[in-house]
PDB file of N, CA and C in Angstrom:
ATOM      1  N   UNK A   1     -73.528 -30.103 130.846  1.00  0.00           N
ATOM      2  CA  UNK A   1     -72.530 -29.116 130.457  1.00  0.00           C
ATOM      3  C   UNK A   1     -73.138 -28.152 129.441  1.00  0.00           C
ATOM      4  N   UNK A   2     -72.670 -26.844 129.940  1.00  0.00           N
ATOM      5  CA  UNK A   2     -73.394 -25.819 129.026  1.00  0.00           C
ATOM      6  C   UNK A   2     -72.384 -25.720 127.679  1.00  0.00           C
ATOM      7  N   UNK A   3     -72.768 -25.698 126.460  1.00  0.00           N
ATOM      8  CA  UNK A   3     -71.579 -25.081 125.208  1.00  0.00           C
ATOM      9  C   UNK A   3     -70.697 -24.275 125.357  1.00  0.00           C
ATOM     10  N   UNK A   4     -70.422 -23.261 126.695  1.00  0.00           N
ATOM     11  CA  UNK A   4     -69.377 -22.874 127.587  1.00  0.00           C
ATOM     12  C   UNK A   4     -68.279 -23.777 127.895  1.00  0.00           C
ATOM     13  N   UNK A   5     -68.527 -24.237 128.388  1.00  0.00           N
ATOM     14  CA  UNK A   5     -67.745 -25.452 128.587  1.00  0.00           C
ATOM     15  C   UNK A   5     -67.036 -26.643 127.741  1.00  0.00           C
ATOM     16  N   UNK A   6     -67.269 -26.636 126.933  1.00  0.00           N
ATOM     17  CA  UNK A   6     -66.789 -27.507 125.762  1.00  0.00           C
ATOM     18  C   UNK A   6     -65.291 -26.342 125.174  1.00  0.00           C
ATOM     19  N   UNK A   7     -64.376 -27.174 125.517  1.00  0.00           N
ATOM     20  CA  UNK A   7     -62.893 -26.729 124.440  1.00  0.00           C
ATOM     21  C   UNK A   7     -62.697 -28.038 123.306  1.00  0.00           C
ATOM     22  N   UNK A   8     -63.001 -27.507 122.333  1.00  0.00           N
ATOM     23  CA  UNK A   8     -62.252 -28.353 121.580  1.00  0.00           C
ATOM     24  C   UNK A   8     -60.437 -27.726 121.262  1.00  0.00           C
ATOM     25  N   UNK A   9     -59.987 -28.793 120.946  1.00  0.00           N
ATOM     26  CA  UNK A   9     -58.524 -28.822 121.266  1.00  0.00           C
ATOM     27  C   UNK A   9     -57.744 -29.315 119.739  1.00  0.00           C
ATOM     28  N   UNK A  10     -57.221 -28.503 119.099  1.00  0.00           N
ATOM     29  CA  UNK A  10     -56.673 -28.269 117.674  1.00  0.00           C
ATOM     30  C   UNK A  10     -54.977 -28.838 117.387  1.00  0.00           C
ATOM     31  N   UNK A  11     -54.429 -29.714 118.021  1.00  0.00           N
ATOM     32  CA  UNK A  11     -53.377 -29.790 117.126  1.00  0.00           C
ATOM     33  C   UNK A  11     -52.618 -29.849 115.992  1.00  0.00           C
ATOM     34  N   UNK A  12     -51.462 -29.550 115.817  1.00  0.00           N
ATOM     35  CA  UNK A  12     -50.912 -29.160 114.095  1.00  0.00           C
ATOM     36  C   UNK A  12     -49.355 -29.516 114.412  1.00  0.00           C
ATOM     37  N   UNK A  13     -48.965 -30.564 113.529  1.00  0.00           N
ATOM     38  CA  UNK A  13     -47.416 -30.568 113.397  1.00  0.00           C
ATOM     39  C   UNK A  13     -47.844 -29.253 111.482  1.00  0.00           C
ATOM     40  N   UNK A  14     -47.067 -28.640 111.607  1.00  0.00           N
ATOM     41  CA  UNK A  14     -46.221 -27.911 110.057  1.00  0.00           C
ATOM     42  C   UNK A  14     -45.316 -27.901 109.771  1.00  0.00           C
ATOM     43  N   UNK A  15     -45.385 -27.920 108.270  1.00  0.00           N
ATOM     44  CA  UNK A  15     -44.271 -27.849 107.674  1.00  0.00           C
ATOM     45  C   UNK A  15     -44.310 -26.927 106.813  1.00  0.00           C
ATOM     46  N   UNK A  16     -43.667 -27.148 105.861  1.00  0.00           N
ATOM     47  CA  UNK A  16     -43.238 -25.876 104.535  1.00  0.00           C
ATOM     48  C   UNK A  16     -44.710 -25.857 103.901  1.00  0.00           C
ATOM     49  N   UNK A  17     -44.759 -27.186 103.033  1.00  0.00           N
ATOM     50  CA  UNK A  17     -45.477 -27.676 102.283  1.00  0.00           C
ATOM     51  C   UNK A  17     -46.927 -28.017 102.715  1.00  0.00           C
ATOM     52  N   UNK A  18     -46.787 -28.444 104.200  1.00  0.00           N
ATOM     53  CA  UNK A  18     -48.491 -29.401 104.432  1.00  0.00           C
ATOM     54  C   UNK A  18     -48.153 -29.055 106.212  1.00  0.00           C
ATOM     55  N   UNK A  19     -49.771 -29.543 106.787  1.00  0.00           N
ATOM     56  CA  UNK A  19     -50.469 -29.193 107.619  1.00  0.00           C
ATOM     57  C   UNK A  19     -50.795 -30.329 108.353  1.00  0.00           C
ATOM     58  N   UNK A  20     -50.380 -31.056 109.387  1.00  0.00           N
ATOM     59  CA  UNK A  20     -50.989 -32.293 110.064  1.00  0.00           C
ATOM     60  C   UNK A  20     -51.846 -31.518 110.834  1.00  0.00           C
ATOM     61  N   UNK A  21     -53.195 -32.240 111.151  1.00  0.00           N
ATOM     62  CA  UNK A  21     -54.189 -31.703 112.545  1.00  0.00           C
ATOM     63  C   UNK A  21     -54.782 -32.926 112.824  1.00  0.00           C
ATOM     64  N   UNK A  22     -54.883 -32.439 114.237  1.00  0.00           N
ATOM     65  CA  UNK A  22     -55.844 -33.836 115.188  1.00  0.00           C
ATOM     66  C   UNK A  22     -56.845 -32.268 115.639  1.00  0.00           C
ATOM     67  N   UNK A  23     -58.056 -32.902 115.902  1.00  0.00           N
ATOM     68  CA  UNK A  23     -59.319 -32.280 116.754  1.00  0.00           C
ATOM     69  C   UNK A  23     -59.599 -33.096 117.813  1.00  0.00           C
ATOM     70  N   UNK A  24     -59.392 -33.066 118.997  1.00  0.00           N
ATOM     71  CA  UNK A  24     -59.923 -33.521 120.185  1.00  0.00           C
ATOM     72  C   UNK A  24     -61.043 -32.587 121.176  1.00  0.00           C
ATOM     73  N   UNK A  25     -62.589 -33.431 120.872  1.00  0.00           N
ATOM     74  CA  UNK A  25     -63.342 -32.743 121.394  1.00  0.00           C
ATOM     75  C   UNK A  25     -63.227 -33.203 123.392  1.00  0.00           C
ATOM     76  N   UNK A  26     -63.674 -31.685 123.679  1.00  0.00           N
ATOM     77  CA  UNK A  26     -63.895 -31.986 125.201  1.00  0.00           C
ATOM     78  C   UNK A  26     -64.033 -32.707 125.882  1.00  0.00           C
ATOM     79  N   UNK A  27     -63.406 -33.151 126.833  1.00  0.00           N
ATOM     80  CA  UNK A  27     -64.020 -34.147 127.596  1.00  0.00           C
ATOM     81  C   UNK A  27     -63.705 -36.078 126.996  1.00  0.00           C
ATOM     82  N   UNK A  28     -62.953 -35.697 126.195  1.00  0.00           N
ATOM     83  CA  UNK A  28     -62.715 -36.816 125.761  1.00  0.00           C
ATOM     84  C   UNK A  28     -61.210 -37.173 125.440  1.00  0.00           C
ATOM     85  N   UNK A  29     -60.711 -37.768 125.543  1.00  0.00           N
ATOM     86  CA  UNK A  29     -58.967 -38.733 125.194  1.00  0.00           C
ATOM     87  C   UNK A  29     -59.047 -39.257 123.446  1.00  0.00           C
ATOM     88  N   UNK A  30     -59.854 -39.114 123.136  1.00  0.00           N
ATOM     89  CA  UNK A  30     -59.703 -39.738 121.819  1.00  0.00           C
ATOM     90  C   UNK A  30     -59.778 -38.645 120.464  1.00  0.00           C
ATOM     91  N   UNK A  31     -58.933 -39.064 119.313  1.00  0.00           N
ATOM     92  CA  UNK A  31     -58.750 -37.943 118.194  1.00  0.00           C
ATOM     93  C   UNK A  31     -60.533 -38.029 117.465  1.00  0.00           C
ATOM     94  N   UNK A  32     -60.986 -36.966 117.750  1.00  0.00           N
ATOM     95  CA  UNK A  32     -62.533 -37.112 116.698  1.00  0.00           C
ATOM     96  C   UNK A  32     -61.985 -37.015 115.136  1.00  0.00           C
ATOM     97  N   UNK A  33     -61.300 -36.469 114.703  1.00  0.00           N
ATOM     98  CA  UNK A  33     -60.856 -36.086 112.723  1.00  0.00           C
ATOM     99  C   UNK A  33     -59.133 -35.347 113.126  1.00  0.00           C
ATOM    100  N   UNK A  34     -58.881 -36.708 112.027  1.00  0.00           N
ATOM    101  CA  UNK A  34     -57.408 -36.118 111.623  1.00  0.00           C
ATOM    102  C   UNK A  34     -57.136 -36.099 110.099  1.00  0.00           C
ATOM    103  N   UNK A  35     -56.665 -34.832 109.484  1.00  0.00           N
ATOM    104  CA  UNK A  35     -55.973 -34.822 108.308  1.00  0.00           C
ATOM    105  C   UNK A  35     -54.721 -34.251 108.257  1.00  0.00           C
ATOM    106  N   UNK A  36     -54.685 -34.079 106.767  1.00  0.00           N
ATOM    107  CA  UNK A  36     -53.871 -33.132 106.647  1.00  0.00           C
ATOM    108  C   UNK A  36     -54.490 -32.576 105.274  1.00  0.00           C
ATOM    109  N   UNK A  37     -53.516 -30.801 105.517  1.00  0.00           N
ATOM    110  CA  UNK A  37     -53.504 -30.075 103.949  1.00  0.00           C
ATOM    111  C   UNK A  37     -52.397 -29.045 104.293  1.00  0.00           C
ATOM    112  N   UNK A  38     -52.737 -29.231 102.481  1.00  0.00           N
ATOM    113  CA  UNK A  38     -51.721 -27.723 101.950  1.00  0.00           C
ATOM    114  C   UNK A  38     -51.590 -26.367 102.776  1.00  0.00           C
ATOM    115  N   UNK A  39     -50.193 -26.107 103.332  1.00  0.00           N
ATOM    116  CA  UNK A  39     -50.285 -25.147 103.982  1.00  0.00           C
ATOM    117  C   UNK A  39     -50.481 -23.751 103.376  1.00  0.00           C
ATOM    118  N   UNK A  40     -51.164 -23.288 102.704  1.00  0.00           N
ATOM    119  CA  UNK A  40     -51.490 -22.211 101.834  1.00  0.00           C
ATOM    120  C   UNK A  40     -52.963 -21.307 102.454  1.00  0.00           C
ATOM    121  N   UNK A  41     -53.031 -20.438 102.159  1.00  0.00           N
ATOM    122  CA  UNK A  41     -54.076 -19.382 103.163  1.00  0.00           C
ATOM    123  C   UNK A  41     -55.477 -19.935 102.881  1.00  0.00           C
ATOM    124  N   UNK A  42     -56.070 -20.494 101.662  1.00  0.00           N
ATOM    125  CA  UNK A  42     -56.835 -20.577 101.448  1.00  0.00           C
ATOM    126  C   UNK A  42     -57.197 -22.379 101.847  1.00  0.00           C
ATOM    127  N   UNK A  43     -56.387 -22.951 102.176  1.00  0.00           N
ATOM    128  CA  UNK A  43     -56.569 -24.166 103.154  1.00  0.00           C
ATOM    129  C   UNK A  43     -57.042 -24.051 104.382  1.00  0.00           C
ATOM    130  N   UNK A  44     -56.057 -23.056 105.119  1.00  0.00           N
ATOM    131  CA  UNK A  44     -56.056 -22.231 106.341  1.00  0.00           C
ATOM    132  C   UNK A  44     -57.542 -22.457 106.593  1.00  0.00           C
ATOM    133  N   UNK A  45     -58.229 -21.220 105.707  1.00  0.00           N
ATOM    134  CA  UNK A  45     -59.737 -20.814 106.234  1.00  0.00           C
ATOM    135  C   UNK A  45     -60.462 -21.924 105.714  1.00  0.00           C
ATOM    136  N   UNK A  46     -60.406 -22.697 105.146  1.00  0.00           N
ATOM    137  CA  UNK A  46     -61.160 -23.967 105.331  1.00  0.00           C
ATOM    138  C   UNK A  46     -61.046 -24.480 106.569  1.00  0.00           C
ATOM    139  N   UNK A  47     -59.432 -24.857 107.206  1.00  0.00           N
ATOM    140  CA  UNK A  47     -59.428 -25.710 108.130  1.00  0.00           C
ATOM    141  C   UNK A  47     -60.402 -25.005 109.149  1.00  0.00           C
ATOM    142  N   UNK A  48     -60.247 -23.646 109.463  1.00  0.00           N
ATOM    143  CA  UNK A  48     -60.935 -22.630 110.628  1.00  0.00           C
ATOM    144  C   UNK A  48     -62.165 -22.958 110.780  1.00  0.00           C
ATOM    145  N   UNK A  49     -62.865 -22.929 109.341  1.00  0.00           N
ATOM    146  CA  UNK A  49     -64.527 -22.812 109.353  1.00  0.00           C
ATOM    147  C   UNK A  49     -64.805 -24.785 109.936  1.00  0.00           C
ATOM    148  N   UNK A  50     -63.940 -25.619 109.433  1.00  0.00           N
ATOM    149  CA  UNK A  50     -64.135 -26.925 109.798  1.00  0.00           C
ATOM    150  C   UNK A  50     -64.355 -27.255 111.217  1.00  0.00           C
ATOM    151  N   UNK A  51     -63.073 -26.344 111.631  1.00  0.00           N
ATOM    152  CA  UNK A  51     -63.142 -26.871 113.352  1.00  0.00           C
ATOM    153  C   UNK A  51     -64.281 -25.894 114.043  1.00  0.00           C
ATOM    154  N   UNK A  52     -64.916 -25.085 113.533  1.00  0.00           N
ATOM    155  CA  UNK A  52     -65.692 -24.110 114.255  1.00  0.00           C
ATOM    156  C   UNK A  52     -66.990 -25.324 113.860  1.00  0.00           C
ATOM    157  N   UNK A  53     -67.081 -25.701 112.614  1.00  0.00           N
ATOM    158  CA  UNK A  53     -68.317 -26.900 112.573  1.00  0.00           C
ATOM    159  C   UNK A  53     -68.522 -28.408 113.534  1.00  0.00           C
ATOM    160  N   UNK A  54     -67.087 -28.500 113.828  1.00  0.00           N
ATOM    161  CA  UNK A  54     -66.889 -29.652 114.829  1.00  0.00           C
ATOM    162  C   UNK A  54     -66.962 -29.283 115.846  1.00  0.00           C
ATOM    163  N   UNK A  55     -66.697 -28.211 116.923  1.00  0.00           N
ATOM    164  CA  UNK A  55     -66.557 -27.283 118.282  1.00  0.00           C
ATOM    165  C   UNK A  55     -68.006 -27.627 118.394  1.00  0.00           C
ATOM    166  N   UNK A  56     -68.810 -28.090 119.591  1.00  0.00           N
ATOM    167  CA  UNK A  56     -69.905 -27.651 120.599  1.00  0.00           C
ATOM    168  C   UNK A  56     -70.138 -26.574 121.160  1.00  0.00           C
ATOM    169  N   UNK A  57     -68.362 -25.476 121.018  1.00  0.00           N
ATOM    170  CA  UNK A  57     -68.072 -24.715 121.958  1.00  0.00           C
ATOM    171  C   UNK A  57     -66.678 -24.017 121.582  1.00  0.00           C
ATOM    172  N   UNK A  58     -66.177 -23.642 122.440  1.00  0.00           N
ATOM    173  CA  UNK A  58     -64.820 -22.664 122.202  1.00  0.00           C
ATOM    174  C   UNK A  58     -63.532 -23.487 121.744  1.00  0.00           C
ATOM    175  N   UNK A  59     -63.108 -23.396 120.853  1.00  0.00           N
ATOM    176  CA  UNK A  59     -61.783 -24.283 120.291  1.00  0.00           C
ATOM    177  C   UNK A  59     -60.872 -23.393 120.172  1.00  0.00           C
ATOM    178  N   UNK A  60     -59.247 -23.659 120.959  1.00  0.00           N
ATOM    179  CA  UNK A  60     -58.459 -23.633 121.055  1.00  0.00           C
ATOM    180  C   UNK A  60     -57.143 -24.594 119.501  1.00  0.00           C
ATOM    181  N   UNK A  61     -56.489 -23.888 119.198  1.00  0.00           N
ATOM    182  CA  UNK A  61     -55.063 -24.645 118.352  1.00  0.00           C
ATOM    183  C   UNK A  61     -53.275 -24.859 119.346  1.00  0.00           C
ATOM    184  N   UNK A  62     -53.017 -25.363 119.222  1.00  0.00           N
ATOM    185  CA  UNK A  62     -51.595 -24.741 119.338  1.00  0.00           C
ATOM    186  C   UNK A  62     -51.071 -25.975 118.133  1.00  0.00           C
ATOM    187  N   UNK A  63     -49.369 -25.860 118.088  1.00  0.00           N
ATOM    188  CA  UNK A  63     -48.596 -26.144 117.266  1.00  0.00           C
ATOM    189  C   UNK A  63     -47.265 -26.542 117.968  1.00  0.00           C
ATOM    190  N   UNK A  64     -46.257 -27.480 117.492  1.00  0.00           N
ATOM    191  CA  UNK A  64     -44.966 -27.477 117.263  1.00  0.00           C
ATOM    192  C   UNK A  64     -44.350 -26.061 117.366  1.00  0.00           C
ATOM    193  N   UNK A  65     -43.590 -25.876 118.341  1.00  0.00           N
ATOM    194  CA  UNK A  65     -42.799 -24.108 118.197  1.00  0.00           C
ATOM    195  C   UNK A  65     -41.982 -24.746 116.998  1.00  0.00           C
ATOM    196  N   UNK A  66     -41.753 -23.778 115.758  1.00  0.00           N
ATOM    197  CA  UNK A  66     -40.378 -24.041 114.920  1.00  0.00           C
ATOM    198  C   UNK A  66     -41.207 -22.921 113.675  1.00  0.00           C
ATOM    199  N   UNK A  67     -40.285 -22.397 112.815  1.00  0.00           N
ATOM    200  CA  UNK A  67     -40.151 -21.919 112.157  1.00  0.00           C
ATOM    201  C   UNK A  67     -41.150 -21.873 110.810  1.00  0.00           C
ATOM    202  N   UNK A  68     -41.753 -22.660 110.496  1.00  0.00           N
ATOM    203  CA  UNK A  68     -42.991 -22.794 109.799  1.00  0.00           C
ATOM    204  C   UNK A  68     -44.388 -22.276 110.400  1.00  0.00           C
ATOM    205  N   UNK A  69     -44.245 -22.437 112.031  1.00  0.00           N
ATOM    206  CA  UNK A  69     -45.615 -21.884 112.656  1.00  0.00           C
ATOM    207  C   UNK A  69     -45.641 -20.471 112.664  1.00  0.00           C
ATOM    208  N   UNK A  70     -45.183 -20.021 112.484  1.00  0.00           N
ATOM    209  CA  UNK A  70     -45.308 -18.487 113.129  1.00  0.00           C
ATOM    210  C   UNK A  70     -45.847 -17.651 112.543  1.00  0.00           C
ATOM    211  N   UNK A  71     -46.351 -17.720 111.078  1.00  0.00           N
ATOM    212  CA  UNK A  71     -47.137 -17.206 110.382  1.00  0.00           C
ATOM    213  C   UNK A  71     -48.408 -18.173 110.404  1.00  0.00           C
ATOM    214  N   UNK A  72     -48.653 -19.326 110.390  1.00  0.00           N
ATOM    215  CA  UNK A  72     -49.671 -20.029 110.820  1.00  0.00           C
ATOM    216  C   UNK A  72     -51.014 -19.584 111.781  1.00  0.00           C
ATOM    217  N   UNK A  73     -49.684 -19.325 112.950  1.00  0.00           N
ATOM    218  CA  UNK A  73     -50.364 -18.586 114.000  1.00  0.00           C
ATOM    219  C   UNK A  73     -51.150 -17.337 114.174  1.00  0.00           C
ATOM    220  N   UNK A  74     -50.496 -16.151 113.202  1.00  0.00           N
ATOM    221  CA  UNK A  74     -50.893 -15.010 112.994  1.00  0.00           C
ATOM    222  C   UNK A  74     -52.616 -15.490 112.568  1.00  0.00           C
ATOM    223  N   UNK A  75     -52.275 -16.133 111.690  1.00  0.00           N
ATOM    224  CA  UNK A  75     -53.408 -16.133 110.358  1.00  0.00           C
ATOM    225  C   UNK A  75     -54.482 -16.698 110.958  1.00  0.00           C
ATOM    226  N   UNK A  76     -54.147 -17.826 111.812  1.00  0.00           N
ATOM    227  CA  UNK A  76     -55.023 -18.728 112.618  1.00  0.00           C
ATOM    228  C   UNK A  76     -55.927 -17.474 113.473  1.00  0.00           C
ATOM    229  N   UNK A  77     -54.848 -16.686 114.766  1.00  0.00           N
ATOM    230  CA  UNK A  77     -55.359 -15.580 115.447  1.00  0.00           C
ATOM    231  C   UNK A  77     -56.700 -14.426 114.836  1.00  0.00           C
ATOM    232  N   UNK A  78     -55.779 -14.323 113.353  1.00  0.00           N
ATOM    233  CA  UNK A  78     -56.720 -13.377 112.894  1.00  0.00           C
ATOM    234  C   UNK A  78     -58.113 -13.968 112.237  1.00  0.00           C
ATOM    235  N   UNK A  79     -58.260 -15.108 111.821  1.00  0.00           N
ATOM    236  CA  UNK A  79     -59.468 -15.974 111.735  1.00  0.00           C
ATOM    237  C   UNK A  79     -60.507 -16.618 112.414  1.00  0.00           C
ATOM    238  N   UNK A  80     -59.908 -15.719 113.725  1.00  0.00           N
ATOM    239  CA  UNK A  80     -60.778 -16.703 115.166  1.00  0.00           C
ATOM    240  C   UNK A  80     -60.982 -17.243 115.803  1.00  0.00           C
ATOM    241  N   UNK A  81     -59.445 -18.301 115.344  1.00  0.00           N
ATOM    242  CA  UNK A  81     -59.330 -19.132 116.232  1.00  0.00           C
ATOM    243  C   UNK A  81     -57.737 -19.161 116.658  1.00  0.00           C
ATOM    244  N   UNK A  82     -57.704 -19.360 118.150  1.00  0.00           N
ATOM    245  CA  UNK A  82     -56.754 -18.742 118.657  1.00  0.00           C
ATOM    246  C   UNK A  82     -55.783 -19.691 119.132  1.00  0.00           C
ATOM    247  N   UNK A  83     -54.508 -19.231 118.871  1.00  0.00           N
ATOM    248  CA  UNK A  83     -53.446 -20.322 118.453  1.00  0.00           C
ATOM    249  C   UNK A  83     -52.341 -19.994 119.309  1.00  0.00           C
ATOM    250  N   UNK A  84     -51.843 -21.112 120.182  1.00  0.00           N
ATOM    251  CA  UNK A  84     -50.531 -21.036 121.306  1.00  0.00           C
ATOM    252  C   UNK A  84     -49.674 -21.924 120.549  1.00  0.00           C
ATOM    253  N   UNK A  85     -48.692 -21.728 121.452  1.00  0.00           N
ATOM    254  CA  UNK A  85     -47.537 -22.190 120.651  1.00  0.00           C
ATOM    255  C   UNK A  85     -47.604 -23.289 121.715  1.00  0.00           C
TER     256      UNK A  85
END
């Protein structure tokens, strides 16, 4: 498999306050790193640069639809990594 091919796969429950994520690399059923953090901007671009260090390849996010994501998403989009609901 070429580094084309590799999605890593970003989940996020949010809330007000904090940030759950699982990373599931390609090709695989199992969570590689789960935390959590502070949902604040400057967490944000930590989490971004993290999963771009874990990715082989192109990583994908999505989220919980509800009312806490939706600025998440923006911020996520505009950082590079690209976020469905």
């Amino acid at each position: 498999m070429s580094k084309i091919d590799y999605i890593t796969s970003v989940g996020m429950d949010v809330h007000k306050k904090s940030i759950n994520v699982a990373v599931v690399l390609s090709g695989s059923s199992q969570v590689a790193e789960e935390w959590q953090l502070a949902n604040e901007p400057r967490a944000i671009k930590r989490l971004v640069k993290k999963v771009k260090r874990l990715s082989p390849g192109e990583a994908v996010a999505c989220y919980e639809a509800g009312p806490c994501g939706y600025a998440l998403k923006r911020k996520l989009d505009d950082l590079g990594l690209p976020c469905k609901l």
